[in-house]
Protein backbone atom coordinates (compact mmCIF):
# COMPACT_ATOMS: atom_id res chain seq x y z
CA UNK A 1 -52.27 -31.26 55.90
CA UNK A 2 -53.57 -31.17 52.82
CA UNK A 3 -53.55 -28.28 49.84
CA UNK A 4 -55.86 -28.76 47.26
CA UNK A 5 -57.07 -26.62 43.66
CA UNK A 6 -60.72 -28.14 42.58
CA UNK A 7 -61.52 -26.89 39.70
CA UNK A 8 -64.51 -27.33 37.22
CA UNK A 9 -63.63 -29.06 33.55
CA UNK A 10 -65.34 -25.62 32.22
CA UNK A 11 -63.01 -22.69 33.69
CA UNK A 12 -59.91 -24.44 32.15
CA UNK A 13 -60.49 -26.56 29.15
CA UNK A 14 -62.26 -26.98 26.27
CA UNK A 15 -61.39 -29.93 24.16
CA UNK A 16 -63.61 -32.91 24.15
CA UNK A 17 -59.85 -35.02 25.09
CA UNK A 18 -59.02 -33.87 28.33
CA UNK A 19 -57.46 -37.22 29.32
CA UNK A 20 -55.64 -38.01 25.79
CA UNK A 21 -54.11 -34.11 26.52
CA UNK A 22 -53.06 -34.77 30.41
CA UNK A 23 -51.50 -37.74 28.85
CA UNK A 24 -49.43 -36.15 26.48
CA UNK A 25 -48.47 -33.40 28.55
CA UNK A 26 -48.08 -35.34 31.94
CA UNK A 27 -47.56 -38.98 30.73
CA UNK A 28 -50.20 -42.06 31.11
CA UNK A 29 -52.01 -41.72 34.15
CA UNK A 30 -51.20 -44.11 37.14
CA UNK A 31 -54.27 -45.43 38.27
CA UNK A 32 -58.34 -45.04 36.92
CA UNK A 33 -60.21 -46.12 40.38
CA UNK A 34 -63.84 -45.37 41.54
CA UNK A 35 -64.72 -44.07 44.75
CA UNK A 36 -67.78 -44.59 46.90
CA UNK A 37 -67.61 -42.15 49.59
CA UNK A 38 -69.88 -42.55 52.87
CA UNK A 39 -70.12 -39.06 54.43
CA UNK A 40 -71.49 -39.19 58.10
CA UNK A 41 -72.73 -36.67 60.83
CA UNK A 42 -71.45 -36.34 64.38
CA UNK A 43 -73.99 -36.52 67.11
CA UNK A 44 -72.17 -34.25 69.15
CA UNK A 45 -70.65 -31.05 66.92
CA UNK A 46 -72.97 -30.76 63.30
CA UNK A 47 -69.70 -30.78 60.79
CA UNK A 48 -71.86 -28.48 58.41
CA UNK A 49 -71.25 -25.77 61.22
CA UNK A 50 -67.79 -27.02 62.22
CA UNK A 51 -66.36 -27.81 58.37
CA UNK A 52 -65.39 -31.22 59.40
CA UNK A 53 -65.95 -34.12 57.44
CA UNK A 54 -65.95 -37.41 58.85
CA UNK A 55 -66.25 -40.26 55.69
CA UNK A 56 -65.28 -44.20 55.03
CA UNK A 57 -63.90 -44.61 51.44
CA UNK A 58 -63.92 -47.58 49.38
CA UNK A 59 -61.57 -48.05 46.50
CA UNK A 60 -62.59 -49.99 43.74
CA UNK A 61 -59.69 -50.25 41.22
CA UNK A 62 -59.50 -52.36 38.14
CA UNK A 63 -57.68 -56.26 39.20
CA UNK A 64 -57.02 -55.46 42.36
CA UNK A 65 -58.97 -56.06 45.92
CA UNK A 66 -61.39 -53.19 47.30
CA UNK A 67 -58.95 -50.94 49.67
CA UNK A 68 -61.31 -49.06 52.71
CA UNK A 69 -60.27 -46.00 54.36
CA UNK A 70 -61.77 -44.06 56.96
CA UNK A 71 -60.56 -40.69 56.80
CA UNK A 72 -61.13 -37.29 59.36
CA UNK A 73 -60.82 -33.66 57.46
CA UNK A 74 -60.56 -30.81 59.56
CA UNK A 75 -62.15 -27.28 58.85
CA UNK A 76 -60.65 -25.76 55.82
CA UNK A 77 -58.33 -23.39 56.07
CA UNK A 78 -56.89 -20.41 53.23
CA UNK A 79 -59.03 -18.16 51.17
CA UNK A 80 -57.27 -18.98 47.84
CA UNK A 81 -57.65 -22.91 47.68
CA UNK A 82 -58.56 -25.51 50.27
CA UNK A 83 -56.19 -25.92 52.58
CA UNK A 84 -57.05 -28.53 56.07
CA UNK A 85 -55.87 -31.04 58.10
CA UNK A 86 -56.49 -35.22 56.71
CA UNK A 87 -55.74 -38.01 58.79
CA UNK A 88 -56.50 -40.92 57.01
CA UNK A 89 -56.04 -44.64 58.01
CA UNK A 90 -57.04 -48.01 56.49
CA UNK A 91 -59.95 -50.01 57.77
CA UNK A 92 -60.82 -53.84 56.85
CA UNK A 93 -64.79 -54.02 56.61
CA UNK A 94 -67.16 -50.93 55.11
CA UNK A 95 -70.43 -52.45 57.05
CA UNK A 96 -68.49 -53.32 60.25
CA UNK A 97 -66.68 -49.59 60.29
CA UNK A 98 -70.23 -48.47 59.36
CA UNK A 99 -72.02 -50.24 62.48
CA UNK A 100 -69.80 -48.63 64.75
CA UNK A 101 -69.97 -44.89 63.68
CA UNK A 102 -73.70 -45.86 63.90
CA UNK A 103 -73.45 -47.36 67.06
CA UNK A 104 -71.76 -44.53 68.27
CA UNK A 105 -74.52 -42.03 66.84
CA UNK A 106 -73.23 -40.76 63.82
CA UNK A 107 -75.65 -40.89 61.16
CA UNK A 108 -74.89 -41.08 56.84
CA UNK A 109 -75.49 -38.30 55.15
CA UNK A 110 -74.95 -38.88 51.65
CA UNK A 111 -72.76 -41.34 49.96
CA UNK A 112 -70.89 -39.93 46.65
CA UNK A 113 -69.43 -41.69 43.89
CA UNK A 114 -66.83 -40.83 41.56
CA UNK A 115 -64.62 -42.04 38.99
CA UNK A 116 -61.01 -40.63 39.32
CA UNK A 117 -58.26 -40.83 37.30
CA UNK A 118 -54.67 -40.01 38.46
CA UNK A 119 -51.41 -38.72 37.76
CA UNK A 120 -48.48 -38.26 39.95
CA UNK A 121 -45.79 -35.63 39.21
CA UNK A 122 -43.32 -33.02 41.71
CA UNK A 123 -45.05 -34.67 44.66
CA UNK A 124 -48.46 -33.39 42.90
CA UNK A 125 -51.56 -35.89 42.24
CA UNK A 126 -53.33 -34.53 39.39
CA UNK A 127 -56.74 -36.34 39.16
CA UNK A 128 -59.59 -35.91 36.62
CA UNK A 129 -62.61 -36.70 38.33
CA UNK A 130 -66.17 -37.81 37.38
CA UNK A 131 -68.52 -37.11 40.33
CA UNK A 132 -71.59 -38.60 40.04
CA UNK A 133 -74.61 -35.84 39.74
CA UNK A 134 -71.95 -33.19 39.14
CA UNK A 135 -70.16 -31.97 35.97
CA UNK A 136 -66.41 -33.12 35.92
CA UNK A 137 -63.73 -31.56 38.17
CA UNK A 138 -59.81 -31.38 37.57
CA UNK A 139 -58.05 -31.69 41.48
CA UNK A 140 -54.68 -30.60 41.86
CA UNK A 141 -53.69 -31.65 45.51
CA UNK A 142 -50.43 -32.48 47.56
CA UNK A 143 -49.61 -33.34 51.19
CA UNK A 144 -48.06 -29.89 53.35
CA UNK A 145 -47.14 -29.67 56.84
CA UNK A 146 -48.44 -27.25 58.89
CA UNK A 147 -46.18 -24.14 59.30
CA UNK A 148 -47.14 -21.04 57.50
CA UNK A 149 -44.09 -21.48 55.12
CA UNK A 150 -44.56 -24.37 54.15
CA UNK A 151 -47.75 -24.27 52.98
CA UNK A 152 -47.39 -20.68 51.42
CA UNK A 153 -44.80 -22.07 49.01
CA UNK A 154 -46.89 -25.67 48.57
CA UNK A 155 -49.69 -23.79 47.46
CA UNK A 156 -47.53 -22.14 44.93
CA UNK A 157 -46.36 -25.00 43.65
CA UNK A 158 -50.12 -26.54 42.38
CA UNK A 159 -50.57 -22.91 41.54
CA UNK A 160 -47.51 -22.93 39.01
CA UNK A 161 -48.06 -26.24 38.42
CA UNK A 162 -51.81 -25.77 36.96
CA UNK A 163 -50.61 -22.77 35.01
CA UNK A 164 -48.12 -25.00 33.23
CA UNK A 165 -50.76 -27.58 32.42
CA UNK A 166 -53.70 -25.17 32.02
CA UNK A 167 -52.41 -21.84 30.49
CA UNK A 168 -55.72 -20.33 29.90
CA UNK A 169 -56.83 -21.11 33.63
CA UNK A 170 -58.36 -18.11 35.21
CA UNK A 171 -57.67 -18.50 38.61
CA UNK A 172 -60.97 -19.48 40.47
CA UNK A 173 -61.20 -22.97 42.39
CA UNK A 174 -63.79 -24.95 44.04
CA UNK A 175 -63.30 -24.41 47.92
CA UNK A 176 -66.48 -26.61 48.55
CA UNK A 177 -66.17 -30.43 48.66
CA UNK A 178 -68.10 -32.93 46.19
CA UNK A 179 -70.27 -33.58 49.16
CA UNK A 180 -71.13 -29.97 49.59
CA UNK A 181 -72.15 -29.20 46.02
CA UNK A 182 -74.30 -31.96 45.25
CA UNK A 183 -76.16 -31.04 48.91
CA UNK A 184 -76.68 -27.90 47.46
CA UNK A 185 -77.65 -29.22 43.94
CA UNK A 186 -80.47 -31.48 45.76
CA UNK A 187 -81.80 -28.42 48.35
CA UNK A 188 -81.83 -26.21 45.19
CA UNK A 189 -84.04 -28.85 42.93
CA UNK A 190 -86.11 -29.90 45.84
């Protein structure tokens, strides 16, 4: 399972130097990557109905080889932040992984492309992200199991956790995914 705060750049900062602060309060970041995510529909259950998202991720960071991951998210879960179950596993080849969702009947949807930076603290990734067609977004996210508890007091946590880094934070989060907002940005300008 996964917890997760989205939030957009303009509910918590206002400074043109949001990196060169998360760097001086957090420390240099670990990683600066871009992301090309393939979203695809099920022929069987439509995941816009279900909340599902089915996708195959390509990493692209600086030096190193392309990374692929094809990754499952269940329906989201929680009325304060995202909350849903991510299984996640690492695939070889983006057009052979592609030809057999196809094959199978799924169908892309929309890729979208990002650049992300990260930083890892308390178990917490902290990423600034730079979503292509979108405004930029500060994700707060870590890994929960799946007992009521557990995920009460991991939720907590990136809520704490966000207040310490954002003081003026007012509370409000994206629930909707990157994939969902820029549908909704093309159905409202078309």
């Amino acid at each position: 399972m996964e917890a997760e705060l989205k939030i957009p750049i303009a509910d918590i900062f206002i400074d043109e130097d949001l990196r060169g602060y998360l760097t001086q309060i957090i420390g240099s970041p670990v990683e600066e990557i871009i992301q090309i995510d393939t979203y695809f529909q099920s022929p069987v259950n439509d995941f816009r109905n279900t909340d599902e998202a089915l996708r195959i991720r390509q990493i692209l960071s600086q030096g190193e080889n392309e990374t692929i991951e094809l990754t499952y998210k269940g329906p989201k879960t929680g009325k304060d932040m995202k909350v849903r179950e991510e299984i996640t596993s690492r695939i070889i080849h983006y057009a052979e992984a592609t030809k057999i969702l196809e094959q199978l009947g799924f169908s892309i949807v929309m890729k979208v492309s990002k650049k992300r930076t990260n930083w890892h603290t308390q178990s917490i990734t902290l990423s600034l992200d730079e979503v292509k067609g979108l405004d930029k977004f500060i994700e707060v996210e870590t890994m929960t199991i799946n007992s009521p508890q557990a995920i009460d007091n991991d939720k907590n946590k990136l809520i704490e956790f966000t207040r310490s880094i954002f003081p003026d934070w007012n509370g409000k989060n994206e629930r909707k995914s990157y994939l969902e907002l820029l549908m909704e940005k093309q159905t409202d300008s078309g």
